[in-house]
Protein backbone atom coordinates (compact mmCIF):
# COMPACT_ATOMS: atom_id res chain seq x y z
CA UNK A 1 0.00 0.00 0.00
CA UNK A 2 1.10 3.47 -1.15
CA UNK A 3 2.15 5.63 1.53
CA UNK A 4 0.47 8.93 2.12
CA UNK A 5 2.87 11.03 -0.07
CA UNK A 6 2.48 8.94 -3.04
CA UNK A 7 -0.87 8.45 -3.08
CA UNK A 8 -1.07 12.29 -3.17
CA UNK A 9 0.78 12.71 -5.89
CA UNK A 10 -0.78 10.20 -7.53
CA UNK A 11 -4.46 11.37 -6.48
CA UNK A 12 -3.09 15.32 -8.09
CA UNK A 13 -1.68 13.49 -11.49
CA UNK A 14 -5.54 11.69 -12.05
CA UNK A 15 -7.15 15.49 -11.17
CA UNK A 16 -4.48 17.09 -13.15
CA UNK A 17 -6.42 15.52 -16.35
CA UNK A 18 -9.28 17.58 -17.96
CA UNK A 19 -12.17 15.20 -16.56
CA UNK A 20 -14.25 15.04 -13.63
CA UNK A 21 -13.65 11.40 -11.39
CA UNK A 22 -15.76 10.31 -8.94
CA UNK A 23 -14.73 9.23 -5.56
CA UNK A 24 -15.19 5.62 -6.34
CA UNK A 25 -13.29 5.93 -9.70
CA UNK A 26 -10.84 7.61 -7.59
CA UNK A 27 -10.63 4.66 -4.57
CA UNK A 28 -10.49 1.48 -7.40
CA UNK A 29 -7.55 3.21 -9.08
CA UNK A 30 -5.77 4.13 -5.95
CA UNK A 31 -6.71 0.82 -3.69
CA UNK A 32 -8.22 3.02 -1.03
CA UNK A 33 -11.65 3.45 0.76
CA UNK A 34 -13.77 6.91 -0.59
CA UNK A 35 -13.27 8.06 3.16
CA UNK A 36 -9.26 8.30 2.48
CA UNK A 37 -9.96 10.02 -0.67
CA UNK A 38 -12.10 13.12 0.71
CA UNK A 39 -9.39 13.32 3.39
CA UNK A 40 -6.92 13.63 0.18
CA UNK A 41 -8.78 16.04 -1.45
CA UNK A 42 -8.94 18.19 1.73
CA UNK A 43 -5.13 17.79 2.45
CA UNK A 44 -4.35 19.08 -1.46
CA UNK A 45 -6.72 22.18 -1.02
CA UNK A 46 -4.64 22.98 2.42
CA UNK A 47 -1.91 22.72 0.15
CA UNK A 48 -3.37 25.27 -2.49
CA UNK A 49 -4.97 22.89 -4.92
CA UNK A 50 -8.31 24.14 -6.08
CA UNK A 51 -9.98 20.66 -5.96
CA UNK A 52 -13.99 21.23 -6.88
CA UNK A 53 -16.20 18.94 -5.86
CA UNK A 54 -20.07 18.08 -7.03
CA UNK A 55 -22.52 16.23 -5.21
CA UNK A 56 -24.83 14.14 -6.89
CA UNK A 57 -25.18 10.59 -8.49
CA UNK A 58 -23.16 11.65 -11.28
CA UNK A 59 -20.78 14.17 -8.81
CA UNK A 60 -17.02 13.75 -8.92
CA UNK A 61 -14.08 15.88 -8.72
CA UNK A 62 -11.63 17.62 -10.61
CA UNK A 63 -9.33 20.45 -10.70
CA UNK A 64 -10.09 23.65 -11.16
CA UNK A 65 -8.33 27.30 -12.09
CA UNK A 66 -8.01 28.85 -8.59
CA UNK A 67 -7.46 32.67 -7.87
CA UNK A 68 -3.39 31.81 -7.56
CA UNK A 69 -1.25 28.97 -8.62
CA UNK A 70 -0.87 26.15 -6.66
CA UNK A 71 2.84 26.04 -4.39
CA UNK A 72 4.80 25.39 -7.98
CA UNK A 73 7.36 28.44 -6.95
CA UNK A 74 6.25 29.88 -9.89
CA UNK A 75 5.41 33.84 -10.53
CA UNK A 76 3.40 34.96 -12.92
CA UNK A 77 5.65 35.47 -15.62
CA UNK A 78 7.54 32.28 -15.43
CA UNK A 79 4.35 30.21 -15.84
CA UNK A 80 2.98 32.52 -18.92
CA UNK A 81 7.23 31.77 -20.48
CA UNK A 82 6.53 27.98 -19.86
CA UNK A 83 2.94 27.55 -20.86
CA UNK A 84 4.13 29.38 -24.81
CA UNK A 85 7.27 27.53 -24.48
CA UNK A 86 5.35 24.18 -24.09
CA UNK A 87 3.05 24.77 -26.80
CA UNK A 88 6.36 26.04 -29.27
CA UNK A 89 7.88 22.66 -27.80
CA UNK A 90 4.93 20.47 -28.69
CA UNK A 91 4.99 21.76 -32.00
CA UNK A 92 8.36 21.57 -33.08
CA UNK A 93 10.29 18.77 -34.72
CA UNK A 94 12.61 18.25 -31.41
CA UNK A 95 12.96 14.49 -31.24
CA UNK A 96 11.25 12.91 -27.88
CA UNK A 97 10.34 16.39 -26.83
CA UNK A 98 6.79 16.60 -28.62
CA UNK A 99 4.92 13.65 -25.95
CA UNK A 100 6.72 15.39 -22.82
CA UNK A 101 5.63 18.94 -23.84
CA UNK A 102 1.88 18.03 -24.26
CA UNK A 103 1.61 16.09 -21.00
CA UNK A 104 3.31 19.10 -19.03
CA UNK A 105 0.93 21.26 -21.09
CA UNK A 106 -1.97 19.65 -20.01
CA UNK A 107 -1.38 19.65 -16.57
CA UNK A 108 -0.07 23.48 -16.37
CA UNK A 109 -3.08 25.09 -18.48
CA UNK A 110 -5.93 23.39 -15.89
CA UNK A 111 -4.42 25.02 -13.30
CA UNK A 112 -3.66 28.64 -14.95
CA UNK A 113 -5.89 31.62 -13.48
CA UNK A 114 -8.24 33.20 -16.08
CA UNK A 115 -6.05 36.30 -16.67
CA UNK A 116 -2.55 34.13 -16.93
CA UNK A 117 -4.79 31.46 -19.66
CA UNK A 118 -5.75 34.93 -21.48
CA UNK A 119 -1.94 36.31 -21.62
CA UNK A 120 -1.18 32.75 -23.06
CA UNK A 121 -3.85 32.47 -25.39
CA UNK A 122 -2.73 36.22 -26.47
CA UNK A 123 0.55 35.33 -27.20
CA UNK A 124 -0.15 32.07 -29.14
CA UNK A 125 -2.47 33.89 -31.51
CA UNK A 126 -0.34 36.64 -31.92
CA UNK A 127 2.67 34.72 -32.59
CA UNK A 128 2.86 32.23 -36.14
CA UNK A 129 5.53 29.66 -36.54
CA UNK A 130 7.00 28.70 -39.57
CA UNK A 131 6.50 25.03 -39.83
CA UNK A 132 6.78 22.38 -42.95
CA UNK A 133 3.39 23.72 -44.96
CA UNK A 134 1.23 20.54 -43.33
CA UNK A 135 -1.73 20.96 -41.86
CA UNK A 136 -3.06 22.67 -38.77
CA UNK A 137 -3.76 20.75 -35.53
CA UNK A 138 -5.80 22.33 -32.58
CA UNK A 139 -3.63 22.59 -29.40
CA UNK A 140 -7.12 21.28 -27.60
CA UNK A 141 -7.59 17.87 -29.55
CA UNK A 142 -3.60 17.50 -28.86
CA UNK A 143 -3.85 17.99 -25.22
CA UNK A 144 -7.31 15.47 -25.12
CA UNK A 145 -5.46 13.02 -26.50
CA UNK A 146 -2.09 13.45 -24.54
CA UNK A 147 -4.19 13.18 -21.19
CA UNK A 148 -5.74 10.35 -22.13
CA UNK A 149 -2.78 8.22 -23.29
CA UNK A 150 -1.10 9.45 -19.99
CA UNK A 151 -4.42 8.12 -18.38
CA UNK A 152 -4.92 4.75 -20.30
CA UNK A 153 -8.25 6.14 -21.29
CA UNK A 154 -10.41 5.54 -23.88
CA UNK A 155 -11.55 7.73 -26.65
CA UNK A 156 -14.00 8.60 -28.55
CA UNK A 157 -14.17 11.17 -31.75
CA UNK A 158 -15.57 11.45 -35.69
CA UNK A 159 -13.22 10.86 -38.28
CA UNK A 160 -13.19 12.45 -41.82
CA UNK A 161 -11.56 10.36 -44.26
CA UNK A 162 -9.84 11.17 -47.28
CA UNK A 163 -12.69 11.65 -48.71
CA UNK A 164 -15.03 13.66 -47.01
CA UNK A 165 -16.93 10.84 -45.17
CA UNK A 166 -17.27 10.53 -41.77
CA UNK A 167 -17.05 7.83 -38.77
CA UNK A 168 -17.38 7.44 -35.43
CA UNK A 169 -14.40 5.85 -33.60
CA UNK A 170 -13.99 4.38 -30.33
CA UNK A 171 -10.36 3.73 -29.83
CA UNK A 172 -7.86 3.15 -27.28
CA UNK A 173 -5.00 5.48 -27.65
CA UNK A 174 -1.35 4.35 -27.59
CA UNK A 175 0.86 7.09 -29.04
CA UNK A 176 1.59 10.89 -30.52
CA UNK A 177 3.52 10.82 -33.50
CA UNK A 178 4.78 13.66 -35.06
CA UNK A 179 6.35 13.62 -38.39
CA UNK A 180 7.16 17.29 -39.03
CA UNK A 181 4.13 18.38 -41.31
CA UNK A 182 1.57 15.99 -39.62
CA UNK A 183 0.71 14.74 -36.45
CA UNK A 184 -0.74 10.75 -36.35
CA UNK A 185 -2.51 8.85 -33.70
CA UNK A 186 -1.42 5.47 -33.14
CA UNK A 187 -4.43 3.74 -31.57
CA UNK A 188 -6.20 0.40 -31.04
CA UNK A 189 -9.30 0.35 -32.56
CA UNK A 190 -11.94 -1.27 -30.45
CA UNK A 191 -14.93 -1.66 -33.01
CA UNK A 192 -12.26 -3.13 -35.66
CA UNK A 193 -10.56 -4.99 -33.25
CA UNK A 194 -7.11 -3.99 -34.48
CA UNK A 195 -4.34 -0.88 -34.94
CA UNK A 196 -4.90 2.14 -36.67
CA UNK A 197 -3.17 4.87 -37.75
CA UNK A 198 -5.28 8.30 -37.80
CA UNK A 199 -4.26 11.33 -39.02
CA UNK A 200 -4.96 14.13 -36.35
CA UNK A 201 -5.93 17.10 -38.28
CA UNK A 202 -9.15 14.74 -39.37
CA UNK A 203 -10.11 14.17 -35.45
CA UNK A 204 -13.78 15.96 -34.79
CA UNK A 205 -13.80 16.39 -30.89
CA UNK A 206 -12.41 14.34 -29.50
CA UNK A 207 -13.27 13.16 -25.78
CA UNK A 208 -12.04 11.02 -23.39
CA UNK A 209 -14.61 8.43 -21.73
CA UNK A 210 -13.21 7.26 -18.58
CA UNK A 211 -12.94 4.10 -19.70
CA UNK A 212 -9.48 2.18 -18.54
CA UNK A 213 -7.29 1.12 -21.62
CA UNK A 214 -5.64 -2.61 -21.79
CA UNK A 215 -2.08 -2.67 -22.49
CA UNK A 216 -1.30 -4.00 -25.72
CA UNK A 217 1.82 -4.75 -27.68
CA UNK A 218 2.36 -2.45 -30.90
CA UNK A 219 3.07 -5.02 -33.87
CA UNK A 220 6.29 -2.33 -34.48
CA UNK A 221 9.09 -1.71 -32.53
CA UNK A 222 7.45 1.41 -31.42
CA UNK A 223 4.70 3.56 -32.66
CA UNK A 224 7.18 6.05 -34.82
CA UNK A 225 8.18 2.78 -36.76
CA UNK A 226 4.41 1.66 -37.12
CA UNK A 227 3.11 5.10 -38.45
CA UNK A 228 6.50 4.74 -40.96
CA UNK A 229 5.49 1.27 -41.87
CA UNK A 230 2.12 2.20 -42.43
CA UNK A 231 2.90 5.42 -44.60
CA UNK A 232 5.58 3.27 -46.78
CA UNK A 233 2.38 0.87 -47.32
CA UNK A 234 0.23 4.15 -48.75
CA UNK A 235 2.59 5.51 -51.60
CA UNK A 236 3.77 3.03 -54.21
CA UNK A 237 7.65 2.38 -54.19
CA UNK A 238 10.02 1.00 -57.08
CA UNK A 239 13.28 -0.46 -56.37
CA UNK A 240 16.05 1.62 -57.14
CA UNK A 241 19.72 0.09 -57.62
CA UNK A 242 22.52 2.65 -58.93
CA UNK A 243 26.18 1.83 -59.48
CA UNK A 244 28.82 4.73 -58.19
CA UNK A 245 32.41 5.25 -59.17
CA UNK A 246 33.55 5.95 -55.97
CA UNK A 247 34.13 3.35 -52.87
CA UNK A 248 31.05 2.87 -50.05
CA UNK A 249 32.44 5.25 -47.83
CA UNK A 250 31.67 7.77 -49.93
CA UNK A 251 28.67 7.50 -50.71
CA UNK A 252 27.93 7.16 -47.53
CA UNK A 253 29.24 10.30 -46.30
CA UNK A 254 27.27 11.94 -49.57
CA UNK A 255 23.59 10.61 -49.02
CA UNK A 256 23.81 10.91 -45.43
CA UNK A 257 20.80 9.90 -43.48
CA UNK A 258 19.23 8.56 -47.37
CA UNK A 259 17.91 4.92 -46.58
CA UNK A 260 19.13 1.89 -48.92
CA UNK A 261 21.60 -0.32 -48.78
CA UNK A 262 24.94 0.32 -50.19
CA UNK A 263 27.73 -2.85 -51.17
CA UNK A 264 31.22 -1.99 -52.05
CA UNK A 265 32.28 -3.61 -55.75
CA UNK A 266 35.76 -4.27 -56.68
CA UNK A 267 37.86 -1.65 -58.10
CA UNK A 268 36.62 1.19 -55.54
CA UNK A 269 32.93 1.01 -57.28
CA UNK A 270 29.97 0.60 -54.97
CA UNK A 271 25.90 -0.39 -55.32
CA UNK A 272 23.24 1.29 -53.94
CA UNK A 273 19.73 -0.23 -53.10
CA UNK A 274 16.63 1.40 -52.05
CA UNK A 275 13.17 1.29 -52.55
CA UNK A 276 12.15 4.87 -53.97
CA UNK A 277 8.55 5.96 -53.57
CA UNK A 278 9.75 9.57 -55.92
CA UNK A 279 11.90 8.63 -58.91
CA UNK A 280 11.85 12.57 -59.72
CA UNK A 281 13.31 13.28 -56.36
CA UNK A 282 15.53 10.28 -56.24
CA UNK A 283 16.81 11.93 -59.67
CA UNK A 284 17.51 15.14 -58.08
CA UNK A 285 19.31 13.27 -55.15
CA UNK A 286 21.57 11.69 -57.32
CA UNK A 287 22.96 14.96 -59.73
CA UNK A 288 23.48 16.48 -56.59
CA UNK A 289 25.73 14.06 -54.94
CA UNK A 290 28.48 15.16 -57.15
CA UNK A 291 30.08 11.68 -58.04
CA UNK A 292 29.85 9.87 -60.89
CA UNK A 293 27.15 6.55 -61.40
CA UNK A 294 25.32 4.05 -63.72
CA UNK A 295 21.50 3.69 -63.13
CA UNK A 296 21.14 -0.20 -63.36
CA UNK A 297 17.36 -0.07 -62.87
CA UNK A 298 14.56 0.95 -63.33
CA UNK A 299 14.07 2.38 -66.73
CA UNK A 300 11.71 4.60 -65.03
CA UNK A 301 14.44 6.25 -63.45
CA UNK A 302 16.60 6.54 -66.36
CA UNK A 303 14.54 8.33 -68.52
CA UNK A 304 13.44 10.93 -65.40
CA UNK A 305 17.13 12.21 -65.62
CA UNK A 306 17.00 12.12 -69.17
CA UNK A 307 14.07 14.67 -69.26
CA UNK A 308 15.97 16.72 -66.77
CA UNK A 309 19.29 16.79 -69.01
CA UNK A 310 16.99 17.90 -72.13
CA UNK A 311 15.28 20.71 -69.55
CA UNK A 312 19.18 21.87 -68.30
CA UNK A 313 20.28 22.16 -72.03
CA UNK A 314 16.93 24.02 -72.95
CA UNK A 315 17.60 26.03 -70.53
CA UNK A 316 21.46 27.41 -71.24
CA UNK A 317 20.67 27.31 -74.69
């Protein structure tokens, strides 16, 4: 059994989630009797945590925006710099920062008085980042679903496919993925009975059901390889297999993080393999590498770098 210190913390983590819980919810997840958890709730509001509580059959808790912050040793301007840094954070392309941001976001904004939440909201309308042209994501259906995975909660929402028609889903979240234009939802899908990838931008409100989540196994070895597997399987591919004259090392050092396979040949020569889903940009990747190679196949991709040749010499004249 939890000692009183932990189970605090744990009791503020559960209230720090935009949801109401009732005291029984509360008990079966913390192992305790509703008695200990209204003596929890009254030792976090002597501590300056604006618990609210309704009475009723369907009467619960949750936390609240109180007329000051709760003991973070935070002033006012240091929570408005970390509430827009958050958001900046949770939309950047900073590897293993995006999943961290949200959940810290989440917990900060419930607690935020209304005239801190309106200097925030001020700021992130006022201020536009330059990001990779994809498209727009609401910071609210980001911060539903961060809670939730945080949670192991269930989730419901409507989903518009490609095109233009519209589901219902009931779906237990697993992971945020962010890809640098788009943000995916890995999820288990409890009406199909299997994974599936959704695109976030095409979530319709999104809201989290109390329900408890099972642990499952991704069939990936995590959910950033999943959403990659599952994007290769959407765009066609061609295999690609180009001969350099120069050794493996450098054309290594030349394509960089490019994936493929590359074998060193005899006489300093080397192969490389991949499986291109753009023969025009895999063109363009190979007359700027600046060494000299033999496409072996496909034909495809020979005569893409023929058409540029006969646009270069149209174009000097």
């Amino acid at each position: 059994m939890m000692d009183t210190s932990a189970r605090l913390l744990n009791l503020l983590s559960l209230l720090q989630t935009p949801r109401e819980w009732s005291g029984t919810e509360l008990a079966g997840r913390l192992e305790v009797t509703t008695r200990t958890i209204r003596r929890d709730v009254d030792r976090l509001r002597e501590l300056g945590y604006p618990v609210e509580a309704t009475m009723g059959a369907i009467g619960g808790y949750r936390l609240v925006a109180g007329k000051a912050l709760p003991p973070l040793l935070l002033d006012d301007e240091e929570a408005v710099a970390i509430a827009v840094g958050l958001r900046a954070a949770a939309g950047s392309a900073v590897d293993g920062i995006e999943d961290a941001s949200l959940r810290a976001l989440t917990k900060l904004e419930q607690v935020l008085p209304s005239r801190l939440r309106y200097r925030v909201g001020a700021l992130g309308s006022a201020v536009v980042t330059m990001t990779g042209g994809g498209p727009r994501v609401e910071p609210s259906v980001l911060t539903v679903l961060a809670g939730a995975i945080a949670n192991h909660e269930r989730v419901r929402f409507a989903y518009r496919a490609a095109n233009g028609a519209e589901t219902r889903r009931h779906i237990e979240p697993q992971r945020l993925v962010a890809t640098g234009r788009r943000w995916y939802l890995v999820a288990w899908d409890l009406e199909r009975d299997d994974w599936r990838m959704f695109r976030v931008d095409r979530l319709v409100s999104p809201e989290a059901t109390g329900g408890r989540a099972t642990p499952r196994e991704l069939p990936a070895a995590d959910a950033a390889a999943f959403v990659r597997d599952k994007l290769r399987n959407l765009w066609p591919t061609a295999p690609v297999v180009v001969e350099f004259d120069a050794d493996a090392e450098q054309v290594r050092a030349k394509l960089g993080q490019a994936p493929g396979e590359i074998d060193e040949l005899p006489d300093g020569r080397s192969r490389w393999r991949v499986e291109a889903d753009r023969l025009d940009w895999t063109a363009v990747r190979l007359l700027m590498l600046d060494l000299p190679f033999r496409v072996e196949s496909p034909p495809a991709l020979v005569d893409q770098i023929r058409r540029f040749g006969d646009r270069a010499r149209q174009a000097i004249g």
